[in-house]
PDB file of N, CA and C in Angstrom:
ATOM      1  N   UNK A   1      25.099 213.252 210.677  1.00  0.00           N
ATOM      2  CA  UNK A   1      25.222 214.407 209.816  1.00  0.00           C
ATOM      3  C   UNK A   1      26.069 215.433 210.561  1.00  0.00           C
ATOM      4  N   UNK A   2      27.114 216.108 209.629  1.00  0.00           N
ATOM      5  CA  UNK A   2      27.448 217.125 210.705  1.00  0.00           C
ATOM      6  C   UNK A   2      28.040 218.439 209.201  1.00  0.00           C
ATOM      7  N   UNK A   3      28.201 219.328 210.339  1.00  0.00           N
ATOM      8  CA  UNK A   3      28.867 220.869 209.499  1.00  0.00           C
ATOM      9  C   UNK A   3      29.967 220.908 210.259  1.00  0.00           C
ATOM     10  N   UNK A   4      30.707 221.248 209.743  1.00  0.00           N
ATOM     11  CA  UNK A   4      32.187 221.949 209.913  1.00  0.00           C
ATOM     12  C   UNK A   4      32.433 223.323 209.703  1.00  0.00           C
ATOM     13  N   UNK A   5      32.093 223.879 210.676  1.00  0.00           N
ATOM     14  CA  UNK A   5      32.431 225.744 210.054  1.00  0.00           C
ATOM     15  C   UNK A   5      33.843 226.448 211.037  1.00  0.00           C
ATOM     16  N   UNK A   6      34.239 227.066 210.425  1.00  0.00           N
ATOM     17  CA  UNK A   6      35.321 227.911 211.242  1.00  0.00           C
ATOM     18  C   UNK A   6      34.911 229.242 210.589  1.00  0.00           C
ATOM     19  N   UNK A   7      35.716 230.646 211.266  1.00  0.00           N
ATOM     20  CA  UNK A   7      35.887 232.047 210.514  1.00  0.00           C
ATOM     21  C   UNK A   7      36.854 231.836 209.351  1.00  0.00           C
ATOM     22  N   UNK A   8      35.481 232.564 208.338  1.00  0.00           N
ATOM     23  CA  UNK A   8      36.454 232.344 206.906  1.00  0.00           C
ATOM     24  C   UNK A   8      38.094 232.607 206.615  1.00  0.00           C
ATOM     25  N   UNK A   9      38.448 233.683 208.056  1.00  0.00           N
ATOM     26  CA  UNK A   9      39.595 234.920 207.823  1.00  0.00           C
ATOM     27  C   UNK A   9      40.916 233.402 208.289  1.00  0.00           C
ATOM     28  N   UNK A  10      39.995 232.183 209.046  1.00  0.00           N
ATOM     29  CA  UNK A  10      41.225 231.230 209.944  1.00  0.00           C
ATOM     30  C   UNK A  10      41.124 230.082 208.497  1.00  0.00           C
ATOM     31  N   UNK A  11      40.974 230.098 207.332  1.00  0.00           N
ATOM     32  CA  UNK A  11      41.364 228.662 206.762  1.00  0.00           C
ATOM     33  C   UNK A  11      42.072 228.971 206.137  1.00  0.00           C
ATOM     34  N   UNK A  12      42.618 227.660 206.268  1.00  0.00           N
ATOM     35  CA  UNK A  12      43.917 227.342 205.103  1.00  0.00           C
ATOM     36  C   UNK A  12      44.897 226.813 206.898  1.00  0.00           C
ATOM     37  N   UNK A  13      44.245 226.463 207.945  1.00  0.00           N
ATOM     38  CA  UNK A  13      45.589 227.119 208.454  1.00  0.00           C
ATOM     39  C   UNK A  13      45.419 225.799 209.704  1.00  0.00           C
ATOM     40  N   UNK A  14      44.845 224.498 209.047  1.00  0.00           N
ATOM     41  CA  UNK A  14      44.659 223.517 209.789  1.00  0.00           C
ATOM     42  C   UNK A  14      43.610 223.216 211.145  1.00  0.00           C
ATOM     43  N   UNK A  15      42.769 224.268 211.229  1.00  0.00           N
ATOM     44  CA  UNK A  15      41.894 224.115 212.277  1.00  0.00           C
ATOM     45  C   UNK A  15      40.608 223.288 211.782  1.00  0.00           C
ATOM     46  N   UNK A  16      40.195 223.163 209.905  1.00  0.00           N
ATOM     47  CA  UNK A  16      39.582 222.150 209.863  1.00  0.00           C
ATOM     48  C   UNK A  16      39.488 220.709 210.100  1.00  0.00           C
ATOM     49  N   UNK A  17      40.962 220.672 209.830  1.00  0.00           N
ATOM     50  CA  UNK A  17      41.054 219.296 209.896  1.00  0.00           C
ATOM     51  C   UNK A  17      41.328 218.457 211.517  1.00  0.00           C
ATOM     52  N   UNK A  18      41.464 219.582 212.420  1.00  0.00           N
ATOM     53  CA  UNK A  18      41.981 219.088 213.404  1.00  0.00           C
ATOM     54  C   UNK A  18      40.753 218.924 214.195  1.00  0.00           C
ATOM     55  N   UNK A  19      39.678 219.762 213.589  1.00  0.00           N
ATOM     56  CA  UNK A  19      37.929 219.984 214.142  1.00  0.00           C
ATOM     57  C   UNK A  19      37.925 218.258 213.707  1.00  0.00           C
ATOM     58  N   UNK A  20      38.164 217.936 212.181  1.00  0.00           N
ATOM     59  CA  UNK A  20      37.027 216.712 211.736  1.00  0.00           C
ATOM     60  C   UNK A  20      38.105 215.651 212.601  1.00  0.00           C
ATOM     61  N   UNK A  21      39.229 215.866 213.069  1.00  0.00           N
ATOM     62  CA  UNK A  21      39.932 214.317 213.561  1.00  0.00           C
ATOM     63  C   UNK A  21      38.939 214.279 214.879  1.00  0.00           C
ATOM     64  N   UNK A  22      38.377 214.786 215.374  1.00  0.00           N
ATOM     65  CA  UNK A  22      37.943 215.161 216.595  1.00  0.00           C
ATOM     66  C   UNK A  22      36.456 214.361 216.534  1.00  0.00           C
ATOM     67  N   UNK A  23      36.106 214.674 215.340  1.00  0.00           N
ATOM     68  CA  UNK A  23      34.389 214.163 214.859  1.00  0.00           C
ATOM     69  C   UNK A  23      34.756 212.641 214.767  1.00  0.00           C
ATOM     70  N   UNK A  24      35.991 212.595 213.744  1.00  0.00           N
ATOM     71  CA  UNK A  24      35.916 211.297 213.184  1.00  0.00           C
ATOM     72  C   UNK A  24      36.280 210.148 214.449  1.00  0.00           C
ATOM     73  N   UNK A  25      37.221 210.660 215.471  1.00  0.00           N
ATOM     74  CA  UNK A  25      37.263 209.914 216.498  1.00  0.00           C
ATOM     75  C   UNK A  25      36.007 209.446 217.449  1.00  0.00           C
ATOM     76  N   UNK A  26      35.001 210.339 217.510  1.00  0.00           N
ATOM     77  CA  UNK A  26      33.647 210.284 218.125  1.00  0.00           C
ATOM     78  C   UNK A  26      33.092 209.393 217.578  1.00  0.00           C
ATOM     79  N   UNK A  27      32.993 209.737 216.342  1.00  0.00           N
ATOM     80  CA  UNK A  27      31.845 209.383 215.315  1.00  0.00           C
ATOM     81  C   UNK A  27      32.492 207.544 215.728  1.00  0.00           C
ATOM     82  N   UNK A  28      33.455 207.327 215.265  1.00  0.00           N
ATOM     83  CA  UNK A  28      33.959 205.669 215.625  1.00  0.00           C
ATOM     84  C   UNK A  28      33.691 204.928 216.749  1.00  0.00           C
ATOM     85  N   UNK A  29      33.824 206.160 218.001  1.00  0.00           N
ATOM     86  CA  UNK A  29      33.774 205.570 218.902  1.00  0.00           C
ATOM     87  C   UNK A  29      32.329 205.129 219.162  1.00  0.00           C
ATOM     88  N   UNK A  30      31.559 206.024 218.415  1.00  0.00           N
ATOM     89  CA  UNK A  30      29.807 205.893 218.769  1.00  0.00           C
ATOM     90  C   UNK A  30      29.663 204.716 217.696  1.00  0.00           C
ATOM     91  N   UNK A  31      30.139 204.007 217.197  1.00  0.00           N
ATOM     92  CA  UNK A  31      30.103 203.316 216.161  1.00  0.00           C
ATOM     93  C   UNK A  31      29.083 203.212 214.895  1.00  0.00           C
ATOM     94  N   UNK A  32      29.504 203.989 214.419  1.00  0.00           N
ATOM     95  CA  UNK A  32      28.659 204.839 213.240  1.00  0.00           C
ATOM     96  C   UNK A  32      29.551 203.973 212.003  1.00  0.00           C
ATOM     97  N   UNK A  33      28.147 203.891 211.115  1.00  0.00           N
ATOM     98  CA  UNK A  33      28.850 203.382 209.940  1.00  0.00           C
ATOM     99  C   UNK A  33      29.140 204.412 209.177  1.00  0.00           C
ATOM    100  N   UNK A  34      28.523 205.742 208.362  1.00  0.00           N
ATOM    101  CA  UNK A  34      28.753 206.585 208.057  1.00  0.00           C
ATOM    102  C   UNK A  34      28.953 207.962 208.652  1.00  0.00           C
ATOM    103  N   UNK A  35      29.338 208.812 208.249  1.00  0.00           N
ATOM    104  CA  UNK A  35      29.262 210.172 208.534  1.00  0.00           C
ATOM    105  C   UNK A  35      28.233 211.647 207.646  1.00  0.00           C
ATOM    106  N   UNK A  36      27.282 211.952 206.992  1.00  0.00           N
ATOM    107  CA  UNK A  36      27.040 212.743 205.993  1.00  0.00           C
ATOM    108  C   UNK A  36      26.887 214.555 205.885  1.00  0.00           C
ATOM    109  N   UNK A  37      27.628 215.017 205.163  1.00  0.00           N
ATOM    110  CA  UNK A  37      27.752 216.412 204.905  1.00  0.00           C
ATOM    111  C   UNK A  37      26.847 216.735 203.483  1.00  0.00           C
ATOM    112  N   UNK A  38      26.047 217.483 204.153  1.00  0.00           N
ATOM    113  CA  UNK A  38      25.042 217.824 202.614  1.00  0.00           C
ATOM    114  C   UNK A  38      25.675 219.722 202.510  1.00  0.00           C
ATOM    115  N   UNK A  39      25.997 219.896 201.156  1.00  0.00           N
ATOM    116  CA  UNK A  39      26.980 220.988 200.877  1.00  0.00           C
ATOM    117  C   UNK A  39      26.156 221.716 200.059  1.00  0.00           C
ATOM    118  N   UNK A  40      26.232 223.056 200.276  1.00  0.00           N
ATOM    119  CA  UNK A  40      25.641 223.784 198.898  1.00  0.00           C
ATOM    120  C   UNK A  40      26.004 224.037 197.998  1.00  0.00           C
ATOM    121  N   UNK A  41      25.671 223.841 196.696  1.00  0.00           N
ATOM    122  CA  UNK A  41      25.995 223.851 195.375  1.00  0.00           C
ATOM    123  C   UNK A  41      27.030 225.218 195.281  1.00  0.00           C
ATOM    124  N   UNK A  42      26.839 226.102 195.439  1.00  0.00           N
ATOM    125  CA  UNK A  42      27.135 227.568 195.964  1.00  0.00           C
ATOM    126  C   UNK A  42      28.741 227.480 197.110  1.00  0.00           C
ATOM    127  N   UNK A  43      28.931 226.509 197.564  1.00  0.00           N
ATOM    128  CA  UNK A  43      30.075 226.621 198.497  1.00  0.00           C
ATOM    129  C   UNK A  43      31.450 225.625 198.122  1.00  0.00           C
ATOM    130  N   UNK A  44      32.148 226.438 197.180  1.00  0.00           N
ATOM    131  CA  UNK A  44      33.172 225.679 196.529  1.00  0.00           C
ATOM    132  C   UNK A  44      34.408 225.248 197.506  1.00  0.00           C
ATOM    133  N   UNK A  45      34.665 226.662 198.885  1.00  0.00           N
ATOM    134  CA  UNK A  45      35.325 225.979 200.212  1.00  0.00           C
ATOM    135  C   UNK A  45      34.981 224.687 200.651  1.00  0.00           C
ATOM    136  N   UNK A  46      33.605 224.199 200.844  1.00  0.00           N
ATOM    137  CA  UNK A  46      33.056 223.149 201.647  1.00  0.00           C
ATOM    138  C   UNK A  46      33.709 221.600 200.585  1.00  0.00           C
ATOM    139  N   UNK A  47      33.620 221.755 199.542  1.00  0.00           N
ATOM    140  CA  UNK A  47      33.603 221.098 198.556  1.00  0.00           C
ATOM    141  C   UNK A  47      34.922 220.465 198.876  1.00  0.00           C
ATOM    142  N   UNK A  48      36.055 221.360 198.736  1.00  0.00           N
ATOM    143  CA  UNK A  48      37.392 220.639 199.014  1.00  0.00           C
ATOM    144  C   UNK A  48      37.608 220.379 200.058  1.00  0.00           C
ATOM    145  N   UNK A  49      37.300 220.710 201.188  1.00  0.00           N
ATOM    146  CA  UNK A  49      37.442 220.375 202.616  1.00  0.00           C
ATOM    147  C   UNK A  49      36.478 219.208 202.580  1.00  0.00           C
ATOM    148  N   UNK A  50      35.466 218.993 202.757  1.00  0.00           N
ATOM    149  CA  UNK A  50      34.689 217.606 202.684  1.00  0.00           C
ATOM    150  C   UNK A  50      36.115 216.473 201.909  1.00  0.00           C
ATOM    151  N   UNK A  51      35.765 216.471 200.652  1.00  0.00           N
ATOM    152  CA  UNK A  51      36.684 215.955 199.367  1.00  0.00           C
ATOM    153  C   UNK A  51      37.847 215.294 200.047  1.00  0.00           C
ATOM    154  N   UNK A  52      38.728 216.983 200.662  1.00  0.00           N
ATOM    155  CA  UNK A  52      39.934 216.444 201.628  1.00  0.00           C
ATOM    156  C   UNK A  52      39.862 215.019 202.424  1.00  0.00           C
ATOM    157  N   UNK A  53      38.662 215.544 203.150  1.00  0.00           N
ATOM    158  CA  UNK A  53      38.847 214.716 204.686  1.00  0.00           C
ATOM    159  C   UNK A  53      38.389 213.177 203.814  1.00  0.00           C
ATOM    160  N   UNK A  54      37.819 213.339 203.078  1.00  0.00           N
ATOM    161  CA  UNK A  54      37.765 211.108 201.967  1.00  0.00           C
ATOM    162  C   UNK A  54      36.235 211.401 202.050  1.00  0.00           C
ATOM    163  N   UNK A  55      35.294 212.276 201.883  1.00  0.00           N
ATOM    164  CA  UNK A  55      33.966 212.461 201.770  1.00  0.00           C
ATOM    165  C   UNK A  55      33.622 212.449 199.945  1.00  0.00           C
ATOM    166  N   UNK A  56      32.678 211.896 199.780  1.00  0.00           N
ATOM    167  CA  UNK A  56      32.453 211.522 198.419  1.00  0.00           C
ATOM    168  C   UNK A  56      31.144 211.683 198.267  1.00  0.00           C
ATOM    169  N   UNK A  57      30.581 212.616 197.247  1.00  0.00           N
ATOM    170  CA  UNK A  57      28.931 212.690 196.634  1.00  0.00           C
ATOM    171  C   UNK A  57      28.158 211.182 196.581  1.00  0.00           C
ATOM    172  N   UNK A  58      26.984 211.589 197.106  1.00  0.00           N
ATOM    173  CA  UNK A  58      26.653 209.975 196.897  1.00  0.00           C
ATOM    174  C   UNK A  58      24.935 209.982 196.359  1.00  0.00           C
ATOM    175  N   UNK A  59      24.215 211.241 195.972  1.00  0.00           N
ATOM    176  CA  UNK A  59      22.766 211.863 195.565  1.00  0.00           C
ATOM    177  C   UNK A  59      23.265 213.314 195.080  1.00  0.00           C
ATOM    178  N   UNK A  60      22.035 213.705 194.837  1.00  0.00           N
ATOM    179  CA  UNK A  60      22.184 215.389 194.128  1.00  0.00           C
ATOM    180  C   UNK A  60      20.280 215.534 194.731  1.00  0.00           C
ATOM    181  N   UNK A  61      20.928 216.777 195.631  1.00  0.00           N
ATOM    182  CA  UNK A  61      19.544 217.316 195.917  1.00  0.00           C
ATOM    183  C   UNK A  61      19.136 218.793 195.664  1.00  0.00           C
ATOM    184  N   UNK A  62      18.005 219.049 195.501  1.00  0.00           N
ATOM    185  CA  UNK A  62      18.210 220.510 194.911  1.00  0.00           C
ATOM    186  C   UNK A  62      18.646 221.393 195.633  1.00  0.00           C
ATOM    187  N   UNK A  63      19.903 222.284 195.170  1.00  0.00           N
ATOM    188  CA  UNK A  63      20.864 223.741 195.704  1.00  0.00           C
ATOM    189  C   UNK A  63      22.203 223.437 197.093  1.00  0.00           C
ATOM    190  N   UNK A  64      22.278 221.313 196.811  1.00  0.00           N
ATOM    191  CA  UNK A  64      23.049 220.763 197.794  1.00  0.00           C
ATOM    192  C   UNK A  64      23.236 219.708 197.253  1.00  0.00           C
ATOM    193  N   UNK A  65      24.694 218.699 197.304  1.00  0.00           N
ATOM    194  CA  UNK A  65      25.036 217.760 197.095  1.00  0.00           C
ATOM    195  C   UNK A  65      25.365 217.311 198.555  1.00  0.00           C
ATOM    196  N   UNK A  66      24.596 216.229 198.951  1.00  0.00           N
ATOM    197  CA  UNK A  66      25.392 215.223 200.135  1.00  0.00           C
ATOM    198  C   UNK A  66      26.336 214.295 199.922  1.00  0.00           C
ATOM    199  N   UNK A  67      27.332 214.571 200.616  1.00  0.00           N
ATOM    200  CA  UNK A  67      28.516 213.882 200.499  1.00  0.00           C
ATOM    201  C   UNK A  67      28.150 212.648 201.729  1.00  0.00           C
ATOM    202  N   UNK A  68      29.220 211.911 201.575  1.00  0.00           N
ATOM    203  CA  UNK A  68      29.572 210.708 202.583  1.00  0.00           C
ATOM    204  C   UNK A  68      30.646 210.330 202.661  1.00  0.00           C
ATOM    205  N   UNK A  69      31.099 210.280 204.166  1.00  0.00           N
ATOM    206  CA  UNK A  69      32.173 209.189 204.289  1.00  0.00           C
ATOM    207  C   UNK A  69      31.968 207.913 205.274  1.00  0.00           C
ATOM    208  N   UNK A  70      32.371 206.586 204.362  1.00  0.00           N
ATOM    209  CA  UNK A  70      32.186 205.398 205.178  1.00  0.00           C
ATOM    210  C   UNK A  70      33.410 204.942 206.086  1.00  0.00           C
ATOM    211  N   UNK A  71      32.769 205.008 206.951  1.00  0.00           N
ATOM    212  CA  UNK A  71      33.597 204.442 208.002  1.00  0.00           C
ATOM    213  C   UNK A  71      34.050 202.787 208.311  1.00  0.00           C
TER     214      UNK A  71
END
């Protein structure tokens, strides 16, 4: 499971994605089959950034959707 946060004032400006190449390289190396981000219904930023990186809804829990990406 993980979060991805930066200061709201730094996105748009590639430091997310360069955070998750960083996870996703770990995460492989630890040999993980998945990765999961549970998002709040409420956070439409998280939504496309998850989305971006190939993360996909996979349940609905109440005031959060968990996403997944398979590795």
């Amino acid at each position: 499971m993980i979060g991805t946060h930066i200061r709201p004032d730094a996105g748009r400006s590639g430091i997310g994605r360069r955070l998750f190449a960083e996870t996703l390289a770990a995460a492989q190396g630890a040999g993980l089959r998945h990765i999961d981000a549970s998002i709040g219904d409420d956070n439409a930023p998280a939504f496309a950034y998850y989305q971006a990186m190939g993360f996909r809804p996979y349940r609905k829990s109440e005031g959060r959707t968990p996403h997944r990406l398979d590795l």
